[in-house]
PDB file of N, CA and C in Angstrom:
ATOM      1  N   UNK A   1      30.380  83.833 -65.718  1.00  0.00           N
ATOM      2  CA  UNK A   1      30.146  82.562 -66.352  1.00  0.00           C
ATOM      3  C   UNK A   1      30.010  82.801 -67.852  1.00  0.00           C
ATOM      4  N   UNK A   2      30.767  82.295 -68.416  1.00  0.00           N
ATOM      5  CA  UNK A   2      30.346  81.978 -70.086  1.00  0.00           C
ATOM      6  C   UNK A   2      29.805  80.846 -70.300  1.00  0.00           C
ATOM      7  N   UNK A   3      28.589  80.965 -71.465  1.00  0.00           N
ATOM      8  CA  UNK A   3      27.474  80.058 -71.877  1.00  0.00           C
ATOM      9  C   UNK A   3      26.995  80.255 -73.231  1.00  0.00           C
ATOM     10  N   UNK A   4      26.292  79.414 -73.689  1.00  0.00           N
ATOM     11  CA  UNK A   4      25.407  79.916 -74.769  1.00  0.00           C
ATOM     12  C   UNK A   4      24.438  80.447 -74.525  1.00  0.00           C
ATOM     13  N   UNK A   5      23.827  80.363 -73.354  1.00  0.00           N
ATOM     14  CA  UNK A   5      22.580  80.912 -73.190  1.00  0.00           C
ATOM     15  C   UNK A   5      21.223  79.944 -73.710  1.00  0.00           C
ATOM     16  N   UNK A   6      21.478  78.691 -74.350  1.00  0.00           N
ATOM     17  CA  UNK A   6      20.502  78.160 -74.207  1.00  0.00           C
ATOM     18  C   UNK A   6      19.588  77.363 -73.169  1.00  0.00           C
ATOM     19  N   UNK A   7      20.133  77.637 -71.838  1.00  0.00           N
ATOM     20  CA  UNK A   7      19.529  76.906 -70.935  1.00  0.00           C
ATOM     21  C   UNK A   7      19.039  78.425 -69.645  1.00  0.00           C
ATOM     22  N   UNK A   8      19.325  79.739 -70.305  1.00  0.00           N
ATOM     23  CA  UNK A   8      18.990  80.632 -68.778  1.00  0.00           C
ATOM     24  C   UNK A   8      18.028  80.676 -68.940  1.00  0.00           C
ATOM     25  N   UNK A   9      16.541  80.651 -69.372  1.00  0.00           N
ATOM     26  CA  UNK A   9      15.340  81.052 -69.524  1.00  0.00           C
ATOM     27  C   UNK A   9      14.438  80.193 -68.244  1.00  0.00           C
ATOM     28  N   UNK A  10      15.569  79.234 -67.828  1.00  0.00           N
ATOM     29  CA  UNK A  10      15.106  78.097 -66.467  1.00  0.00           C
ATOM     30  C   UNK A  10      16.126  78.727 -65.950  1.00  0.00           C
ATOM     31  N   UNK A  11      17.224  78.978 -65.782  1.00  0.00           N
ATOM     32  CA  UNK A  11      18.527  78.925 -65.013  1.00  0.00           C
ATOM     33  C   UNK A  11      18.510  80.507 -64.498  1.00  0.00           C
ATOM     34  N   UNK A  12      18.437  81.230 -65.271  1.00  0.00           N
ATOM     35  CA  UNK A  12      19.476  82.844 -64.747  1.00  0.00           C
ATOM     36  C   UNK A  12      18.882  82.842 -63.540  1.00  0.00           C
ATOM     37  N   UNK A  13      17.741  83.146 -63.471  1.00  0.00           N
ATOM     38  CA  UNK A  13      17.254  84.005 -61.684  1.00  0.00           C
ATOM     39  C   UNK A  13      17.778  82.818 -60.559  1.00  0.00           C
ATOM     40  N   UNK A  14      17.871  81.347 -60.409  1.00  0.00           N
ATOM     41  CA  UNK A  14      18.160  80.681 -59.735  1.00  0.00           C
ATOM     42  C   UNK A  14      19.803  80.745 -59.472  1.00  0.00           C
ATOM     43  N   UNK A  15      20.172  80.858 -61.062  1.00  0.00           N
ATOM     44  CA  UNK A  15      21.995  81.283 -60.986  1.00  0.00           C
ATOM     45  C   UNK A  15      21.937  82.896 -60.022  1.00  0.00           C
ATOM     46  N   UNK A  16      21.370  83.601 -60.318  1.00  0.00           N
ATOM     47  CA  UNK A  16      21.653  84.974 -60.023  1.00  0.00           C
ATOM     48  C   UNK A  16      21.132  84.947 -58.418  1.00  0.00           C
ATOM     49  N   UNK A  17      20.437  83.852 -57.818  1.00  0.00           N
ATOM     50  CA  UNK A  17      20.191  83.778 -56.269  1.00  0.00           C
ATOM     51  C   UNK A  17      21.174  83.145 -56.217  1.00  0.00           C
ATOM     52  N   UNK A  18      21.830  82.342 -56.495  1.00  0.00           N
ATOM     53  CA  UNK A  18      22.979  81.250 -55.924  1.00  0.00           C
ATOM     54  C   UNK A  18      23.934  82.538 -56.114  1.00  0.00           C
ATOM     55  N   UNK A  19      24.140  83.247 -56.319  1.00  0.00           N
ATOM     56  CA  UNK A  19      25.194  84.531 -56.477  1.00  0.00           C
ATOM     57  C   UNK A  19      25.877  84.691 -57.490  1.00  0.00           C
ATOM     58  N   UNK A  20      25.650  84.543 -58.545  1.00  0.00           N
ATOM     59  CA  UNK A  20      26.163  84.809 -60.043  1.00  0.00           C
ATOM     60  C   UNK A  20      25.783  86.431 -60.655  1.00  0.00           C
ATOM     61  N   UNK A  21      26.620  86.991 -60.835  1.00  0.00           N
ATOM     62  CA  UNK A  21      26.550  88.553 -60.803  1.00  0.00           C
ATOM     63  C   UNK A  21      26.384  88.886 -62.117  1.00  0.00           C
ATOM     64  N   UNK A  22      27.345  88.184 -62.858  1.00  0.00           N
ATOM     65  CA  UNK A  22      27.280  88.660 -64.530  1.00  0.00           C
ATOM     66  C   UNK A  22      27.262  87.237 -65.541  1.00  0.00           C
ATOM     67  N   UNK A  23      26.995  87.426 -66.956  1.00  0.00           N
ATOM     68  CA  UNK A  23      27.260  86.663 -67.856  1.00  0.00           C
ATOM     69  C   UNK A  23      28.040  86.709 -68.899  1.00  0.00           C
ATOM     70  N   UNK A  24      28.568  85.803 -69.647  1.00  0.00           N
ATOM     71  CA  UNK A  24      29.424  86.701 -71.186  1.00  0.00           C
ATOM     72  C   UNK A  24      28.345  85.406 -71.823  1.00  0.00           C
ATOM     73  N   UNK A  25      27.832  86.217 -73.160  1.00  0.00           N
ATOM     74  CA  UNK A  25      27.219  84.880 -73.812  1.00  0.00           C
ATOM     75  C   UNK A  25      27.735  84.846 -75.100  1.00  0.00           C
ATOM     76  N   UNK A  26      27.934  84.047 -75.425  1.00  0.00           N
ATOM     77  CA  UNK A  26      28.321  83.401 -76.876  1.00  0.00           C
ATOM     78  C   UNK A  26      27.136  83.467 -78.243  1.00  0.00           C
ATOM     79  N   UNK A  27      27.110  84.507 -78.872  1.00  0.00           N
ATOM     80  CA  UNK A  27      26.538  84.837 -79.694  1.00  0.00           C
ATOM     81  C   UNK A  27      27.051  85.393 -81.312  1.00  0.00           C
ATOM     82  N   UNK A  28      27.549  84.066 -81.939  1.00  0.00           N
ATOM     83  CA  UNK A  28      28.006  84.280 -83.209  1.00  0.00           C
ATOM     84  C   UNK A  28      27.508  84.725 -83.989  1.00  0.00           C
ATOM     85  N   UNK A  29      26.171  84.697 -84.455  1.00  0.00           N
ATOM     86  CA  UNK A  29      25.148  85.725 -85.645  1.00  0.00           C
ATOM     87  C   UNK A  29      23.899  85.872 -85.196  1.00  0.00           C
ATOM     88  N   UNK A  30      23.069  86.558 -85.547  1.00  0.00           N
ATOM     89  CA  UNK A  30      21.841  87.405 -85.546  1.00  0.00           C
ATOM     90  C   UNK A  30      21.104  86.974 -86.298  1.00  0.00           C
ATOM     91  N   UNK A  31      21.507  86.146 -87.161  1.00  0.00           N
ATOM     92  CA  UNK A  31      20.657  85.747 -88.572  1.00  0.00           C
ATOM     93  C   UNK A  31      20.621  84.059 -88.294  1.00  0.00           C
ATOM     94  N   UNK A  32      18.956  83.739 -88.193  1.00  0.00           N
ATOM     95  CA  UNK A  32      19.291  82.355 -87.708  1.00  0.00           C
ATOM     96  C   UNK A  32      20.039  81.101 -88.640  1.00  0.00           C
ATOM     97  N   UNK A  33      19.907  81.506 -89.842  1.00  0.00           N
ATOM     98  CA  UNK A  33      20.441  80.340 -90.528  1.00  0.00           C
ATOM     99  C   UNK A  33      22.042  80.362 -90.684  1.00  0.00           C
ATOM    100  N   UNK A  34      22.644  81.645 -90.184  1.00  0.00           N
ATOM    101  CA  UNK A  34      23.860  81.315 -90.032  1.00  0.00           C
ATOM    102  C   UNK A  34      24.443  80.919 -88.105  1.00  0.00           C
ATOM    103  N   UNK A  35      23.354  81.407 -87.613  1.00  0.00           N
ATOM    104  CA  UNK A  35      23.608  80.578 -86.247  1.00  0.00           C
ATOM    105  C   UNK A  35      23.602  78.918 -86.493  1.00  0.00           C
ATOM    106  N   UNK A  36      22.546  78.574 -86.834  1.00  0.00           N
ATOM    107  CA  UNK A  36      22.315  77.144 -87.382  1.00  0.00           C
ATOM    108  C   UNK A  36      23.885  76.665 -88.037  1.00  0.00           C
ATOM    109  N   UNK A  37      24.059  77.406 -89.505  1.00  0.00           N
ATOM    110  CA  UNK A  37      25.513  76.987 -89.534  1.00  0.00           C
ATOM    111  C   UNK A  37      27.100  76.852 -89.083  1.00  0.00           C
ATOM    112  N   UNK A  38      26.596  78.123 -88.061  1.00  0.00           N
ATOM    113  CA  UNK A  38      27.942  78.256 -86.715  1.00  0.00           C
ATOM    114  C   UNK A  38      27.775  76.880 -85.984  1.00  0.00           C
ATOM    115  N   UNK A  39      26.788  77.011 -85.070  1.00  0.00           N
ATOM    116  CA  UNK A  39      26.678  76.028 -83.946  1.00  0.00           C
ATOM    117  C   UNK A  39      25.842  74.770 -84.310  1.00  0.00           C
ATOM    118  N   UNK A  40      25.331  74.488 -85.773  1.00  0.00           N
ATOM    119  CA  UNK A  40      24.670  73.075 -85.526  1.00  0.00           C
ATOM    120  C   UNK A  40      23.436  72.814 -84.756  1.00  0.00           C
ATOM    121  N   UNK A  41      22.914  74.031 -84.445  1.00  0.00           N
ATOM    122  CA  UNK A  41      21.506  73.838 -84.193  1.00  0.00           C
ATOM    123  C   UNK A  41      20.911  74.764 -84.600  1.00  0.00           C
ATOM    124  N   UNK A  42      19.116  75.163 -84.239  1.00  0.00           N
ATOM    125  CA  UNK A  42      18.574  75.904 -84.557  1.00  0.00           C
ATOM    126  C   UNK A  42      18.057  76.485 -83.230  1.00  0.00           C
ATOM    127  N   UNK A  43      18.330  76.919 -82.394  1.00  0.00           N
ATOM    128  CA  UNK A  43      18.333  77.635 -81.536  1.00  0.00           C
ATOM    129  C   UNK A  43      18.804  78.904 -81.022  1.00  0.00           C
ATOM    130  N   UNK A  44      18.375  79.651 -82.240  1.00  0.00           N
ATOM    131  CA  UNK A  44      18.679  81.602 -81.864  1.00  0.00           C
ATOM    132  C   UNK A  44      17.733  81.693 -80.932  1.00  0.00           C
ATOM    133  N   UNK A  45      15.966  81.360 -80.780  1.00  0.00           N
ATOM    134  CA  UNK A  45      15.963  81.796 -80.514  1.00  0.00           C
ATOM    135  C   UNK A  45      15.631  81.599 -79.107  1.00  0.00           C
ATOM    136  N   UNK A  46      15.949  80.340 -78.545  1.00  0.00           N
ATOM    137  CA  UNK A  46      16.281  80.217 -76.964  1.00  0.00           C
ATOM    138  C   UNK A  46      17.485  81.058 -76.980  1.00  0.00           C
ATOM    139  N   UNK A  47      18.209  81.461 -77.299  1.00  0.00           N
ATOM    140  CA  UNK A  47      19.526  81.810 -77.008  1.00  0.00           C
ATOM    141  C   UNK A  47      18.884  83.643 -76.606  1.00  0.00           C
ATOM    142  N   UNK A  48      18.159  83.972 -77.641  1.00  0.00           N
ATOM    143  CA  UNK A  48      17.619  85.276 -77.425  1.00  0.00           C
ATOM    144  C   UNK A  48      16.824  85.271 -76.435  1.00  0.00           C
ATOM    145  N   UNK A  49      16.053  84.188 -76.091  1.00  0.00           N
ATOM    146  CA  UNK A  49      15.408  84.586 -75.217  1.00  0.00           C
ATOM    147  C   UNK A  49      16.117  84.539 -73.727  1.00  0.00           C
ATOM    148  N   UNK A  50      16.960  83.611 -73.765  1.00  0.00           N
ATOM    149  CA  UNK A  50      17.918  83.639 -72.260  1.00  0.00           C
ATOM    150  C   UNK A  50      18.707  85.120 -72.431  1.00  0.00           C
ATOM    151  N   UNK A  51      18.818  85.367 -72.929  1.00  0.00           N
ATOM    152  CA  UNK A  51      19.655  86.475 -72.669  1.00  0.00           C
ATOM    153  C   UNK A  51      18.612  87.692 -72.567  1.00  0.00           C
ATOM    154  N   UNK A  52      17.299  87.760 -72.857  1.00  0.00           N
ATOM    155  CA  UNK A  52      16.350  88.938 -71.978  1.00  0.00           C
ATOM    156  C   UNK A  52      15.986  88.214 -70.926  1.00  0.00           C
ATOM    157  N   UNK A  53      16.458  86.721 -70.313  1.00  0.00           N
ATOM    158  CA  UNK A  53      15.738  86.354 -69.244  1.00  0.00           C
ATOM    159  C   UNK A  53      17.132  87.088 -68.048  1.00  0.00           C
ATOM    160  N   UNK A  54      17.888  86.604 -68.475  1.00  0.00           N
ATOM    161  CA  UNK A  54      19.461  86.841 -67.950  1.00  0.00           C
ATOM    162  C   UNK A  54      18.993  88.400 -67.509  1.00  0.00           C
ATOM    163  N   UNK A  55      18.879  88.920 -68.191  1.00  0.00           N
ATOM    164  CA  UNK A  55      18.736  90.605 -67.953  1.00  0.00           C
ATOM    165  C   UNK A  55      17.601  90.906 -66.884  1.00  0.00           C
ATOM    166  N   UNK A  56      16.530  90.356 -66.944  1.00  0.00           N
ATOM    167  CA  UNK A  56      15.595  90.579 -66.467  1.00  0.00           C
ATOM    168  C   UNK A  56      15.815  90.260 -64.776  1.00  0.00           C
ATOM    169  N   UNK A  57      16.599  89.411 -65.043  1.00  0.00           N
ATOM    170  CA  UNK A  57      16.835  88.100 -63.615  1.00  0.00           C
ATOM    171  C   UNK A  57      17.863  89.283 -62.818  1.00  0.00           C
ATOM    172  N   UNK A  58      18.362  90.084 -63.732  1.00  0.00           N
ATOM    173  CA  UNK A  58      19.460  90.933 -62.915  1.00  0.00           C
ATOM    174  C   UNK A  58      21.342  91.019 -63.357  1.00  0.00           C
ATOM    175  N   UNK A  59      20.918  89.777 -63.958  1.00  0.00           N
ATOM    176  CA  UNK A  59      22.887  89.161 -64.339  1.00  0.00           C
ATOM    177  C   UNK A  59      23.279  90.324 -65.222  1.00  0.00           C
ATOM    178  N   UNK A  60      23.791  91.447 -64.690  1.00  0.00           N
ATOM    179  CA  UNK A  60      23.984  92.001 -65.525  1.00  0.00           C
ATOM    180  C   UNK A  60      25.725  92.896 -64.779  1.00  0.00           C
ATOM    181  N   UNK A  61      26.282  93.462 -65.874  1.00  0.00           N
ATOM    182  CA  UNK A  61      26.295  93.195 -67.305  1.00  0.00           C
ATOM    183  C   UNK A  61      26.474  91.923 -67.979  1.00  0.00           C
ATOM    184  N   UNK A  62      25.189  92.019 -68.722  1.00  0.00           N
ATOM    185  CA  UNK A  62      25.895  90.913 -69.750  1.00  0.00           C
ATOM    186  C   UNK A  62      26.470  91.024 -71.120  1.00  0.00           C
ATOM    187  N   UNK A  63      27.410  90.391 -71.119  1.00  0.00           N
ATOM    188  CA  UNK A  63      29.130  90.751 -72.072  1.00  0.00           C
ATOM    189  C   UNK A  63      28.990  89.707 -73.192  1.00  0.00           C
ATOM    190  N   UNK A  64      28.624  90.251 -74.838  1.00  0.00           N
ATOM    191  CA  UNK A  64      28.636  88.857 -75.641  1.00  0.00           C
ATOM    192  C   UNK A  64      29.864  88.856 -76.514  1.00  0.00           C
ATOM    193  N   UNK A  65      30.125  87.712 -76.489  1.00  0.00           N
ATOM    194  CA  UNK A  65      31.302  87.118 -77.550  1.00  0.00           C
ATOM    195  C   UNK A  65      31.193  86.875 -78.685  1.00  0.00           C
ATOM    196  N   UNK A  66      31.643  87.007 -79.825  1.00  0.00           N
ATOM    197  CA  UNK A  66      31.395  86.354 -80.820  1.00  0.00           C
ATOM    198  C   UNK A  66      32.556  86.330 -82.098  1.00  0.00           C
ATOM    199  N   UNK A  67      32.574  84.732 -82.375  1.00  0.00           N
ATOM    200  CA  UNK A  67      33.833  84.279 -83.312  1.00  0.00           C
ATOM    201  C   UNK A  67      33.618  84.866 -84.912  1.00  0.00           C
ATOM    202  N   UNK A  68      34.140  85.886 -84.997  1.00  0.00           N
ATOM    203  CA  UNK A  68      34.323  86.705 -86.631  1.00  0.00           C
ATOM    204  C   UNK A  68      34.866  85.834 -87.760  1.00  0.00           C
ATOM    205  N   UNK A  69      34.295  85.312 -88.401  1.00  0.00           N
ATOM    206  CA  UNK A  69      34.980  84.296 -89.393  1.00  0.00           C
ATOM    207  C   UNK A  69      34.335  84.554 -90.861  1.00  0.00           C
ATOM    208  N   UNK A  70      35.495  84.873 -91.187  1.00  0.00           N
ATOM    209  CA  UNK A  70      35.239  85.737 -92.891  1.00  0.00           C
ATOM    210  C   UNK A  70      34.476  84.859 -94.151  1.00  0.00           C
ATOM    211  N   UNK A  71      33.479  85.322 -94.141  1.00  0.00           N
ATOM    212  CA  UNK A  71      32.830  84.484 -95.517  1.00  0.00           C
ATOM    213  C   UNK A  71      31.724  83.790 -94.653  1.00  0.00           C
ATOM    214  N   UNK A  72      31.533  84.303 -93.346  1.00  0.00           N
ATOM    215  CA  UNK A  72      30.476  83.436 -92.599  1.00  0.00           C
ATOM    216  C   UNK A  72      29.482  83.933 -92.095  1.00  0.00           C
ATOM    217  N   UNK A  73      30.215  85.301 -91.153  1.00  0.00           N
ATOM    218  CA  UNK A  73      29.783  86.248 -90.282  1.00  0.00           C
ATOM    219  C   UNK A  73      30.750  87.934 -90.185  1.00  0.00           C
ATOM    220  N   UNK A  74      31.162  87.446 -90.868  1.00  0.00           N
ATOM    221  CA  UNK A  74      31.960  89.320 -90.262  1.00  0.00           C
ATOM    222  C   UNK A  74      31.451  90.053 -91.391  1.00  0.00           C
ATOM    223  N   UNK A  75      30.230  89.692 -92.048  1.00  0.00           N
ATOM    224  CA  UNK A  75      29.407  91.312 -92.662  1.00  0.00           C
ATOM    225  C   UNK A  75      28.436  91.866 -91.298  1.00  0.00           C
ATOM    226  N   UNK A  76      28.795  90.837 -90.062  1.00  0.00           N
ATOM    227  CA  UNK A  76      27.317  91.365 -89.058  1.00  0.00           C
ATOM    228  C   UNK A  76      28.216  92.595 -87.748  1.00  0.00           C
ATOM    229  N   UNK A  77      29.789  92.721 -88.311  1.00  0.00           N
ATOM    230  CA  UNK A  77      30.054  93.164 -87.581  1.00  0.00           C
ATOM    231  C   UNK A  77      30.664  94.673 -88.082  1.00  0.00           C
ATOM    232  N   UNK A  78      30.866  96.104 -87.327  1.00  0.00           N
ATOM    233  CA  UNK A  78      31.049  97.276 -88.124  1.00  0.00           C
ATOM    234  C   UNK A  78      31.424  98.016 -87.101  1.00  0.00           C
TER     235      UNK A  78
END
């Protein structure tokens, strides 16, 4: 399943009993004010926290994505 991850911190362990094995999450920056300017909200850090809930719950591996866009985010990548 691909997500943002702002909703597993309720969801993963119930996804991961319904039989959901892995995740890919969508994680464009590390730095919240350019998450804010990627996605239009301010939510790094539900997003961080679903993704140690995700882990914890078992969904693993979890696989993150993230859109490289020059002058925005690709100094976070090396």
């Amino acid at each position: 399943m691909t997500t943002n991850a702002s909703k597993l911190v309720e969801l993963a362990c119930s996804l991961k009993e319904a039989g959901l094995a892995r995740v890919n999450i969508s994680l464009h920056s590390l730095h919240a004010d350019k998450f804010k300017e990627i996605t239009g909200v301010d939510k790094k850090e539900e997003v961080e926290a679903g993704i140690k809930t995700a882990l914890e719950c078992g969904l693993t591996p979890v696989k993150m994505n993230m859109v490289v866009m020059k002058g925005v985010n690709h100094d976070e990548i090396e």
